[in-house]
N, C-alpha and C. Protein backbone atom coordinates (compact mmCIF):
# COMPACT_ATOMS: atom_id res chain seq x y z
N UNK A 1 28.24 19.77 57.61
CA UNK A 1 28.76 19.52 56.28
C UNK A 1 29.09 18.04 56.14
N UNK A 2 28.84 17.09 54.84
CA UNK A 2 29.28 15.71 54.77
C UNK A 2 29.72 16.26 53.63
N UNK A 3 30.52 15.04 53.24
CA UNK A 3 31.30 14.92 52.01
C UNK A 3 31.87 13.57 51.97
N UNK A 4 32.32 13.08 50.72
CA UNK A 4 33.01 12.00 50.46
C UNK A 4 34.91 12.02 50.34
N UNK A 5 35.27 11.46 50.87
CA UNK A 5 36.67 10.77 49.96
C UNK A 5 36.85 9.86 49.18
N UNK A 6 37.57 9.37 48.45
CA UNK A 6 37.95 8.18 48.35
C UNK A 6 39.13 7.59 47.42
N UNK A 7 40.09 6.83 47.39
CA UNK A 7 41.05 5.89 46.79
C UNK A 7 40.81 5.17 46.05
N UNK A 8 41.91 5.07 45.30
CA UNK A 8 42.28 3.77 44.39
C UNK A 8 43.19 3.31 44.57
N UNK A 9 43.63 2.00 44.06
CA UNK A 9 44.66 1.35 43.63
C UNK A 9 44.36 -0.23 43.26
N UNK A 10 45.84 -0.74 42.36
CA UNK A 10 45.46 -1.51 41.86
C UNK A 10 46.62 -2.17 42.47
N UNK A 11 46.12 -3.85 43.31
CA UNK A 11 46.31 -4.63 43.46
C UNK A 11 46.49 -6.09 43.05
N UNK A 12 48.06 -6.54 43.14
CA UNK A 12 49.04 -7.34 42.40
C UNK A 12 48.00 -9.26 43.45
N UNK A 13 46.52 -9.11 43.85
CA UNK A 13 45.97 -10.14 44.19
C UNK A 13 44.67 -10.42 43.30
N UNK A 14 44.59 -12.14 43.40
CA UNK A 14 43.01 -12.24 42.56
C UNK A 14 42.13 -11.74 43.89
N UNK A 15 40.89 -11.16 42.87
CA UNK A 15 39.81 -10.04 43.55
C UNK A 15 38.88 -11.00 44.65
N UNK A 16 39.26 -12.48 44.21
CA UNK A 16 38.33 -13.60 45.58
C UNK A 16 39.23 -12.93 46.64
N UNK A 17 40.87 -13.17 46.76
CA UNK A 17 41.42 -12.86 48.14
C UNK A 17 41.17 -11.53 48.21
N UNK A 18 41.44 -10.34 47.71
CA UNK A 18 41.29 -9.42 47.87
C UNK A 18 39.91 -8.82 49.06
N UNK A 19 38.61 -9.59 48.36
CA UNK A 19 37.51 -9.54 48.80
C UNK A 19 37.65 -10.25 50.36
N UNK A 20 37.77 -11.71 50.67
CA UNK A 20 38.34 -12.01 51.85
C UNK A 20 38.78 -11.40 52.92
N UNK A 21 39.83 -10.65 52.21
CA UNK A 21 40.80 -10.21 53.17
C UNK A 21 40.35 -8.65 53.93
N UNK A 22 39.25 -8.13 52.79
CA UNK A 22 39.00 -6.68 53.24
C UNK A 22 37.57 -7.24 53.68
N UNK A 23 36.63 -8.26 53.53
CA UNK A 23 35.97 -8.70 54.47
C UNK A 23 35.85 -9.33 55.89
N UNK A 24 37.10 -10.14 56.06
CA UNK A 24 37.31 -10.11 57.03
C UNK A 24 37.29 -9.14 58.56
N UNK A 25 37.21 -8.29 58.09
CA UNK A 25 36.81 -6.92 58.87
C UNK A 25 38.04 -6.40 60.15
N UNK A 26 38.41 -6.99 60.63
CA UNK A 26 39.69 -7.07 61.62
C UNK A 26 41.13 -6.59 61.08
N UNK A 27 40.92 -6.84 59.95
CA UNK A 27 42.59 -6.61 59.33
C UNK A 27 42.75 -4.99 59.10
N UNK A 28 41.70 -4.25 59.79
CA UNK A 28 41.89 -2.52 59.25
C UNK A 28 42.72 -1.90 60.16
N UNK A 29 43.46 -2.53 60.85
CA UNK A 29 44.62 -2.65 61.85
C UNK A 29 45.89 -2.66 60.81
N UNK A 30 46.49 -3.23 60.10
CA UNK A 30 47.08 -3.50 59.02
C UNK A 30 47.34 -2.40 57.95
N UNK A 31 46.07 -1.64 57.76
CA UNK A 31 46.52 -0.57 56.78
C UNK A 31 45.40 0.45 57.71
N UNK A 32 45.32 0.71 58.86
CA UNK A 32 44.44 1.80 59.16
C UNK A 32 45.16 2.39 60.68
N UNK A 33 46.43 3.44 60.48
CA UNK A 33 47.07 3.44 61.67
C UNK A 33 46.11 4.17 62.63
N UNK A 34 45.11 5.04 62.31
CA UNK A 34 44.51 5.37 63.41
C UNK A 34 43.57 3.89 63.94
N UNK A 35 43.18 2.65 63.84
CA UNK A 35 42.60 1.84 64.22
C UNK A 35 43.46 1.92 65.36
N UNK A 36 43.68 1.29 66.66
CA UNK A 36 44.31 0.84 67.58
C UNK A 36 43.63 -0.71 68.15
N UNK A 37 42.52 -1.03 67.77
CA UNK A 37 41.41 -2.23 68.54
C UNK A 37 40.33 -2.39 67.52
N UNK A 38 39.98 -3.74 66.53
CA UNK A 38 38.75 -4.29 66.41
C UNK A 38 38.10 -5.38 66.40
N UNK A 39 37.10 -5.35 66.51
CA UNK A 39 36.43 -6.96 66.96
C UNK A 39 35.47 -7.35 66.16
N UNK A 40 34.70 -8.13 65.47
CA UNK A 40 33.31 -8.53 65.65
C UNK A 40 32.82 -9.36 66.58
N UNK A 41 31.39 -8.55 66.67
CA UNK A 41 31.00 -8.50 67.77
C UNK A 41 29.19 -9.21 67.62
N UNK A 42 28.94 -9.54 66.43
CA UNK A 42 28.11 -10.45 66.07
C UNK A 42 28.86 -12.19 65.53
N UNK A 43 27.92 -12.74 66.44
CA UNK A 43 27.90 -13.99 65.65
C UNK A 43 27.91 -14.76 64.34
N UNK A 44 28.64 -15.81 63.93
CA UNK A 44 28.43 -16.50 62.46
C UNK A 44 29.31 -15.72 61.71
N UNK A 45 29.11 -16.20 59.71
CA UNK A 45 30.07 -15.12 59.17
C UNK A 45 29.70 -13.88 59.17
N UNK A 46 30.88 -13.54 58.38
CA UNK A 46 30.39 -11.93 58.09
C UNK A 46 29.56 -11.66 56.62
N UNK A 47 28.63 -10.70 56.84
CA UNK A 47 27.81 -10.63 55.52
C UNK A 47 26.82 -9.45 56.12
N UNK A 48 25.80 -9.34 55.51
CA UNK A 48 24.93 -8.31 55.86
C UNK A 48 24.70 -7.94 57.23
N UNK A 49 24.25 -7.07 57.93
CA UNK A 49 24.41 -6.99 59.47
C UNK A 49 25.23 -7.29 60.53
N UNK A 50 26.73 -8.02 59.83
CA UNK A 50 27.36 -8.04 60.76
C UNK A 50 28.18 -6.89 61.24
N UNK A 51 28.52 -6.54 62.42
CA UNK A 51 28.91 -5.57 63.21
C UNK A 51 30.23 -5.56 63.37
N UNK A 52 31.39 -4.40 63.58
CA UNK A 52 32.56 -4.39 63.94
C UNK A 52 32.41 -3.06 64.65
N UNK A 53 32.72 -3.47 66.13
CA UNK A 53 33.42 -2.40 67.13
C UNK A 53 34.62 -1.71 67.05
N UNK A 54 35.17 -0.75 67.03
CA UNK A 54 36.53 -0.37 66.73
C UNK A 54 37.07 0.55 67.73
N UNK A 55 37.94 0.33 68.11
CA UNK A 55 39.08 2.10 69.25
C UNK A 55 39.69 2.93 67.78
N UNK A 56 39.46 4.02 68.18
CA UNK A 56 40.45 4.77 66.99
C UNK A 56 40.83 5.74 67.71
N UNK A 57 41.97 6.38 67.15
CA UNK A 57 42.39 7.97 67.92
C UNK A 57 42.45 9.07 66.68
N UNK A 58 42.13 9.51 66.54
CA UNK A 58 41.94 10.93 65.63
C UNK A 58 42.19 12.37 66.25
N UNK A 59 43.04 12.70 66.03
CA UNK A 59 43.28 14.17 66.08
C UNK A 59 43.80 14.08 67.78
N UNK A 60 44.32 13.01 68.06
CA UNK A 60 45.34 12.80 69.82
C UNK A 60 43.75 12.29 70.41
N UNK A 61 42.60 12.55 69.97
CA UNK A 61 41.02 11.89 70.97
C UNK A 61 40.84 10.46 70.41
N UNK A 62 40.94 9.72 71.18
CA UNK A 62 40.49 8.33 71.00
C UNK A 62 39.03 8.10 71.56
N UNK A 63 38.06 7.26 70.06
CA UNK A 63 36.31 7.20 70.38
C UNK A 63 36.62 5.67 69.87
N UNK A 64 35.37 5.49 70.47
CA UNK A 64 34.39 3.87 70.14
C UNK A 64 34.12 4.18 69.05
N UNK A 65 34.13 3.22 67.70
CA UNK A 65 33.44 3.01 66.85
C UNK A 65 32.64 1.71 66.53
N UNK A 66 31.61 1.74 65.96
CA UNK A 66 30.69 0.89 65.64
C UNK A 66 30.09 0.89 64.36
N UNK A 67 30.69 0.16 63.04
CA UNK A 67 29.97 -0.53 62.12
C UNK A 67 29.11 -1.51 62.05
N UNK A 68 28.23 -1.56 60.96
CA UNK A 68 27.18 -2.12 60.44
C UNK A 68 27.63 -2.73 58.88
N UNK A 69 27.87 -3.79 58.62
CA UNK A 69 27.98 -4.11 57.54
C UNK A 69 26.01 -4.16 56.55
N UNK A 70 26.18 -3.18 55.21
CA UNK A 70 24.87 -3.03 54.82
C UNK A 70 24.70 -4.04 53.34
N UNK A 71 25.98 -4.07 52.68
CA UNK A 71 25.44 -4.99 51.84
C UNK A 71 27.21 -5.32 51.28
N UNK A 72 27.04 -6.56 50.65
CA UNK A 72 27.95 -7.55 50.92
C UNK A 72 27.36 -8.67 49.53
N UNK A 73 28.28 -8.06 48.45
CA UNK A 73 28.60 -9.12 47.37
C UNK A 73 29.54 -9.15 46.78
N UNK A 74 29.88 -10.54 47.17
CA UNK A 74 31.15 -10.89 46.99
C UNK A 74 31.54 -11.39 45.62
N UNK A 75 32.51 -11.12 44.81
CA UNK A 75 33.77 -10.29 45.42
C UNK A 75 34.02 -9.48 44.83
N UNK A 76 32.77 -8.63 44.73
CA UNK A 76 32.99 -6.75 43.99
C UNK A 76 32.73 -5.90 45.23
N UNK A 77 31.94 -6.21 45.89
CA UNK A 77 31.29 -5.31 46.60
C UNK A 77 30.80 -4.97 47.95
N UNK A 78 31.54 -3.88 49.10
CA UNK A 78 31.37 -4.14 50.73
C UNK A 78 30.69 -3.04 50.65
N UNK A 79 29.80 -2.79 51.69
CA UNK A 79 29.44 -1.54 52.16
C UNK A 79 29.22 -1.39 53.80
N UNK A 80 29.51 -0.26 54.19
CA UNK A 80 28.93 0.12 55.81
C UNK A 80 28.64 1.08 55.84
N UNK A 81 28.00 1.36 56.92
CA UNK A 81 27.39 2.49 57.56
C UNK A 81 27.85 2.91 59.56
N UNK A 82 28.47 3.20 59.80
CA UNK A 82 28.35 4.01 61.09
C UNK A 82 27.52 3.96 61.90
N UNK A 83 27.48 3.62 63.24
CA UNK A 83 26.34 3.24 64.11
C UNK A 83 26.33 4.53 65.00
N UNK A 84 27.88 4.62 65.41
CA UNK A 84 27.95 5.22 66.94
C UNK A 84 27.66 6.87 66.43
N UNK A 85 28.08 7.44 67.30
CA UNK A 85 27.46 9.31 67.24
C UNK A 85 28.46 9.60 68.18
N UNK A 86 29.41 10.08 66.83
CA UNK A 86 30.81 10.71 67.33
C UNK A 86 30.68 12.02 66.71
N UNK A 87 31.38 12.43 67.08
CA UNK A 87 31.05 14.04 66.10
C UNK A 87 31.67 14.13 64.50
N UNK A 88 32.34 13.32 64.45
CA UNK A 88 31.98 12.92 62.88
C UNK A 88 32.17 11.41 62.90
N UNK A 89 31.60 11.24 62.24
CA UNK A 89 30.94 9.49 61.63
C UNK A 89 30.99 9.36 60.25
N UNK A 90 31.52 7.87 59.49
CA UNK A 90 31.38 7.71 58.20
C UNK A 90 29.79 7.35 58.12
N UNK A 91 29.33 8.12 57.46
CA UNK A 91 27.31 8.11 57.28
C UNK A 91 27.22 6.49 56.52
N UNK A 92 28.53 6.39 55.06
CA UNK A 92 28.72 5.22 54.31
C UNK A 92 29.89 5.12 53.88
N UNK A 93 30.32 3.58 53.79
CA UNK A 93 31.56 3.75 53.28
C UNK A 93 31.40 2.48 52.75
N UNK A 94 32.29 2.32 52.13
CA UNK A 94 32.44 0.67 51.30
C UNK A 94 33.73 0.59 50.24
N UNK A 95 33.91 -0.52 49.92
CA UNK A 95 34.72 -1.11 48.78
C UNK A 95 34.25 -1.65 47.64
N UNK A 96 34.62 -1.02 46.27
CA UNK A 96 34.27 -1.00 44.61
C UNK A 96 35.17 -2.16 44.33
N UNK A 97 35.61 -3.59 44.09
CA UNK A 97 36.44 -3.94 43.54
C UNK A 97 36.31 -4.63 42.28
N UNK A 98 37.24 -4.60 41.40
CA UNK A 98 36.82 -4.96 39.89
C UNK A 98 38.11 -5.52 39.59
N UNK A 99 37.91 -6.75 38.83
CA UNK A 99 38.66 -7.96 38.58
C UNK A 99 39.50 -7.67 36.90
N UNK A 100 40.77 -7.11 37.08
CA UNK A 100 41.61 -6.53 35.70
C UNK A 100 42.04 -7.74 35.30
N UNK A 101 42.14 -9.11 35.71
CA UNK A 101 42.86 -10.46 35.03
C UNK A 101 44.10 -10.43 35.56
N UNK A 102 44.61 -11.79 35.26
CA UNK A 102 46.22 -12.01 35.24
C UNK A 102 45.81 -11.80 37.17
N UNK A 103 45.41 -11.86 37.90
CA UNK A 103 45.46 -11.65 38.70
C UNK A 103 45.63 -10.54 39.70
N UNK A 104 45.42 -9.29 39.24
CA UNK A 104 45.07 -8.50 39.76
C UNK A 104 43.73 -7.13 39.78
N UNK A 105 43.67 -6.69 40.82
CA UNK A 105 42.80 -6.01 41.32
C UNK A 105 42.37 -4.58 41.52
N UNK A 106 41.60 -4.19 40.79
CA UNK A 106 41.31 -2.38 41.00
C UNK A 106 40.17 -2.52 42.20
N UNK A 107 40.94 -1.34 43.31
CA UNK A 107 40.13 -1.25 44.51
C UNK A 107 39.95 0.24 44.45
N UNK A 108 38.94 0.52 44.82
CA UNK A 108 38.04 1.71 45.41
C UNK A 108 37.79 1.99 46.80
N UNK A 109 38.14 2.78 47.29
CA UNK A 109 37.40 2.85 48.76
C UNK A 109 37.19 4.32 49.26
N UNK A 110 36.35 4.53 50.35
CA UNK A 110 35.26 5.52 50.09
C UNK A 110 34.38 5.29 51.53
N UNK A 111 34.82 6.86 51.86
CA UNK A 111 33.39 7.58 52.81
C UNK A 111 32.92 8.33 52.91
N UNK A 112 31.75 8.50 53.44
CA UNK A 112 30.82 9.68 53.09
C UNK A 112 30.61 10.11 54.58
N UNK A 113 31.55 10.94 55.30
CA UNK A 113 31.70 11.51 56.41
C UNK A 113 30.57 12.99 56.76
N UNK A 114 30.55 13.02 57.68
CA UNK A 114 29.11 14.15 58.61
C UNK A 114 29.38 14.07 59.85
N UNK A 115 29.25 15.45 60.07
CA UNK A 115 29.47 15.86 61.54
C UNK A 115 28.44 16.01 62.50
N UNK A 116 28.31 15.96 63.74
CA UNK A 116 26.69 15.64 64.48
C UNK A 116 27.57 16.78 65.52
N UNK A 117 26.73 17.63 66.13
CA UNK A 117 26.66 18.19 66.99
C UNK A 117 27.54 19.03 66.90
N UNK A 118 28.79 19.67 67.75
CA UNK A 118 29.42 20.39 67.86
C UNK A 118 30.33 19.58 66.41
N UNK A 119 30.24 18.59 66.08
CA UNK A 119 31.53 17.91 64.94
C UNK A 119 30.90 18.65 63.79
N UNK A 120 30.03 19.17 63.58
CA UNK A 120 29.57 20.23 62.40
C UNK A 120 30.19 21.09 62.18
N UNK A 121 31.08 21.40 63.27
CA UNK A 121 32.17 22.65 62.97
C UNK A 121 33.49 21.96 62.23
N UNK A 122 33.96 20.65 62.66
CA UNK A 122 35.63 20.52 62.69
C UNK A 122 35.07 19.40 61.26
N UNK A 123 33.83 18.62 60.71
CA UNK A 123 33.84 17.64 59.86
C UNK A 123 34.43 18.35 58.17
N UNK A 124 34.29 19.29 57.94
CA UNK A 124 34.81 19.80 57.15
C UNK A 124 36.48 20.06 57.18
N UNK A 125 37.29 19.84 58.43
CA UNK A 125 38.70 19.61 58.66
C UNK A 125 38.98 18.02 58.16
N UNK A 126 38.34 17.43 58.89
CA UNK A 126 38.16 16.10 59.08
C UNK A 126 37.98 15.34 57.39
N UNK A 127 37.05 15.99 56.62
CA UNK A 127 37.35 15.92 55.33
C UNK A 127 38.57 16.05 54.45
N UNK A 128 39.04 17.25 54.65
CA UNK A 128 39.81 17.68 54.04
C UNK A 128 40.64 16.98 54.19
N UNK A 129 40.97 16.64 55.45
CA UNK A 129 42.78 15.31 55.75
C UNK A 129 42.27 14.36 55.44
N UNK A 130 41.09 13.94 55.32
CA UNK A 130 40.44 12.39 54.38
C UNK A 130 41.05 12.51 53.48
N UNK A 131 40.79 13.33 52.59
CA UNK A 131 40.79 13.60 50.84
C UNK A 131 42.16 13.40 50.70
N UNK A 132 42.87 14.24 51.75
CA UNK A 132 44.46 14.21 51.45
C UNK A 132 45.52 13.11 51.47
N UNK A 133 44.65 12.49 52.56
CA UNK A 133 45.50 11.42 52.67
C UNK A 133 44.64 9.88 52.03
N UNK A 134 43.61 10.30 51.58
CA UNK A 134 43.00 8.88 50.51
C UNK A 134 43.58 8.10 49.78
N UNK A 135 44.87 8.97 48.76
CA UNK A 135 45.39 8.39 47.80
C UNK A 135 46.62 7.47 48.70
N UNK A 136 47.20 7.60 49.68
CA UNK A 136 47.72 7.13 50.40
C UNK A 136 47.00 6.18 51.04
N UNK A 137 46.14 5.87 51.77
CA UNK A 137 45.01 5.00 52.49
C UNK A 137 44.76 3.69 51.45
N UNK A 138 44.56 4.14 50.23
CA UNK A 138 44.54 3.00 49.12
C UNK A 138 45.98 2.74 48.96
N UNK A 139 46.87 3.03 48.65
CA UNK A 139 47.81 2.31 48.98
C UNK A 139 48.34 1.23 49.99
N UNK A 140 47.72 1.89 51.04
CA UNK A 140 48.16 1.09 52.57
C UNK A 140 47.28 -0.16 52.45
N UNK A 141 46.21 0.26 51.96
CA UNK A 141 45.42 -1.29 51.67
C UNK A 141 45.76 -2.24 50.74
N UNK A 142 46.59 -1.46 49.46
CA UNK A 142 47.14 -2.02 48.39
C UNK A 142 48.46 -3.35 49.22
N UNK A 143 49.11 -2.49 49.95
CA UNK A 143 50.34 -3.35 50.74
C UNK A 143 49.95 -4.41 51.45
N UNK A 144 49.19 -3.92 52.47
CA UNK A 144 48.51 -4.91 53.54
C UNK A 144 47.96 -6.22 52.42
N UNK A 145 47.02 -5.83 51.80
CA UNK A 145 46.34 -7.36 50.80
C UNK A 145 47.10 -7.92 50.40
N UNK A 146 48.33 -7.41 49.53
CA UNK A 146 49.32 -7.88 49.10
C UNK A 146 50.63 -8.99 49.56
N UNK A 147 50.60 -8.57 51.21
CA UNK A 147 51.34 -8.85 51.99
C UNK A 147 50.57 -10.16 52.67
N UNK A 148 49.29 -9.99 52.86
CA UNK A 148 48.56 -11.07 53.45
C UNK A 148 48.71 -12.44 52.62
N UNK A 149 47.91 -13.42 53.41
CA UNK A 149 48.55 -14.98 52.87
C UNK A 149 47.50 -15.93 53.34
């Protein structure tokens, strides 16, 4: 089973930092408590093909993760895709952002989660606490951007 989640919120930053800051790729430490570790792990900036390795723990199991940044225009629009083959993987995910004036920011964010192997059974759990806790997740990103400098 795949399915999507995803958040909103609207952020008190102009949508250049906004974009920055959620490109930067490292800062998902900041508003992503299951992150514990990330890196890039390609050379130069970040933009199309660049890569981020990640530790996460989900459900007390801590896996490797591995993004692919797929397309990258700035400053509306991130996308990734999932490299590694965990038993569930975001298939796509990315950031919608749209520029309200006065300086602030409507953010979107969003994955399109699938389970591989035995994770075909639990990705439909794994959804469901997405969904639940999304509207919260955009928030946490709402703080973190906000808070950044």
């Amino acid at each position: 089973m795949a399915g999507q989640f995803e958040g909103t919120a609207e952020i008190d930053r102009p949508i250049g930092e906004v974009f920055a800051y959620l490109a930067e790729g490292t800062n998902d430490q900041d508003f992503s408590p299951r992150v514990q570790k990330i890196q890039k792990i390609t050379d130069g900036p970040v933009g199309v093909g660049t890569v981020f390795v990640s530790t996460v723990k989900d459900a007390g199991l801590t896996s490797r993760r591995e993004f692919r940044i797929t397309e990258f225009t700035a400053p509306t629009r991130l996308r990734w895709a999932e490299q590694s083959k965990n038993m569930v993987t975001a298939k796509e995910g990315g950031y919608d952002l749209e520029d309200l004036g006065d300086g602030r920011t409507k953010l979107r964010v969003f994955n399109v989660l699938e389970g591989h192997g035995v994770g075909k059974l639990i990705a439909g759990f794994a959804l469901k606490a997405a969904r639940k806790d999304a509207p919260a997740f955009a928030e946490r990103i709402k703080k973190a951007a906000e808070a950044s400098t």
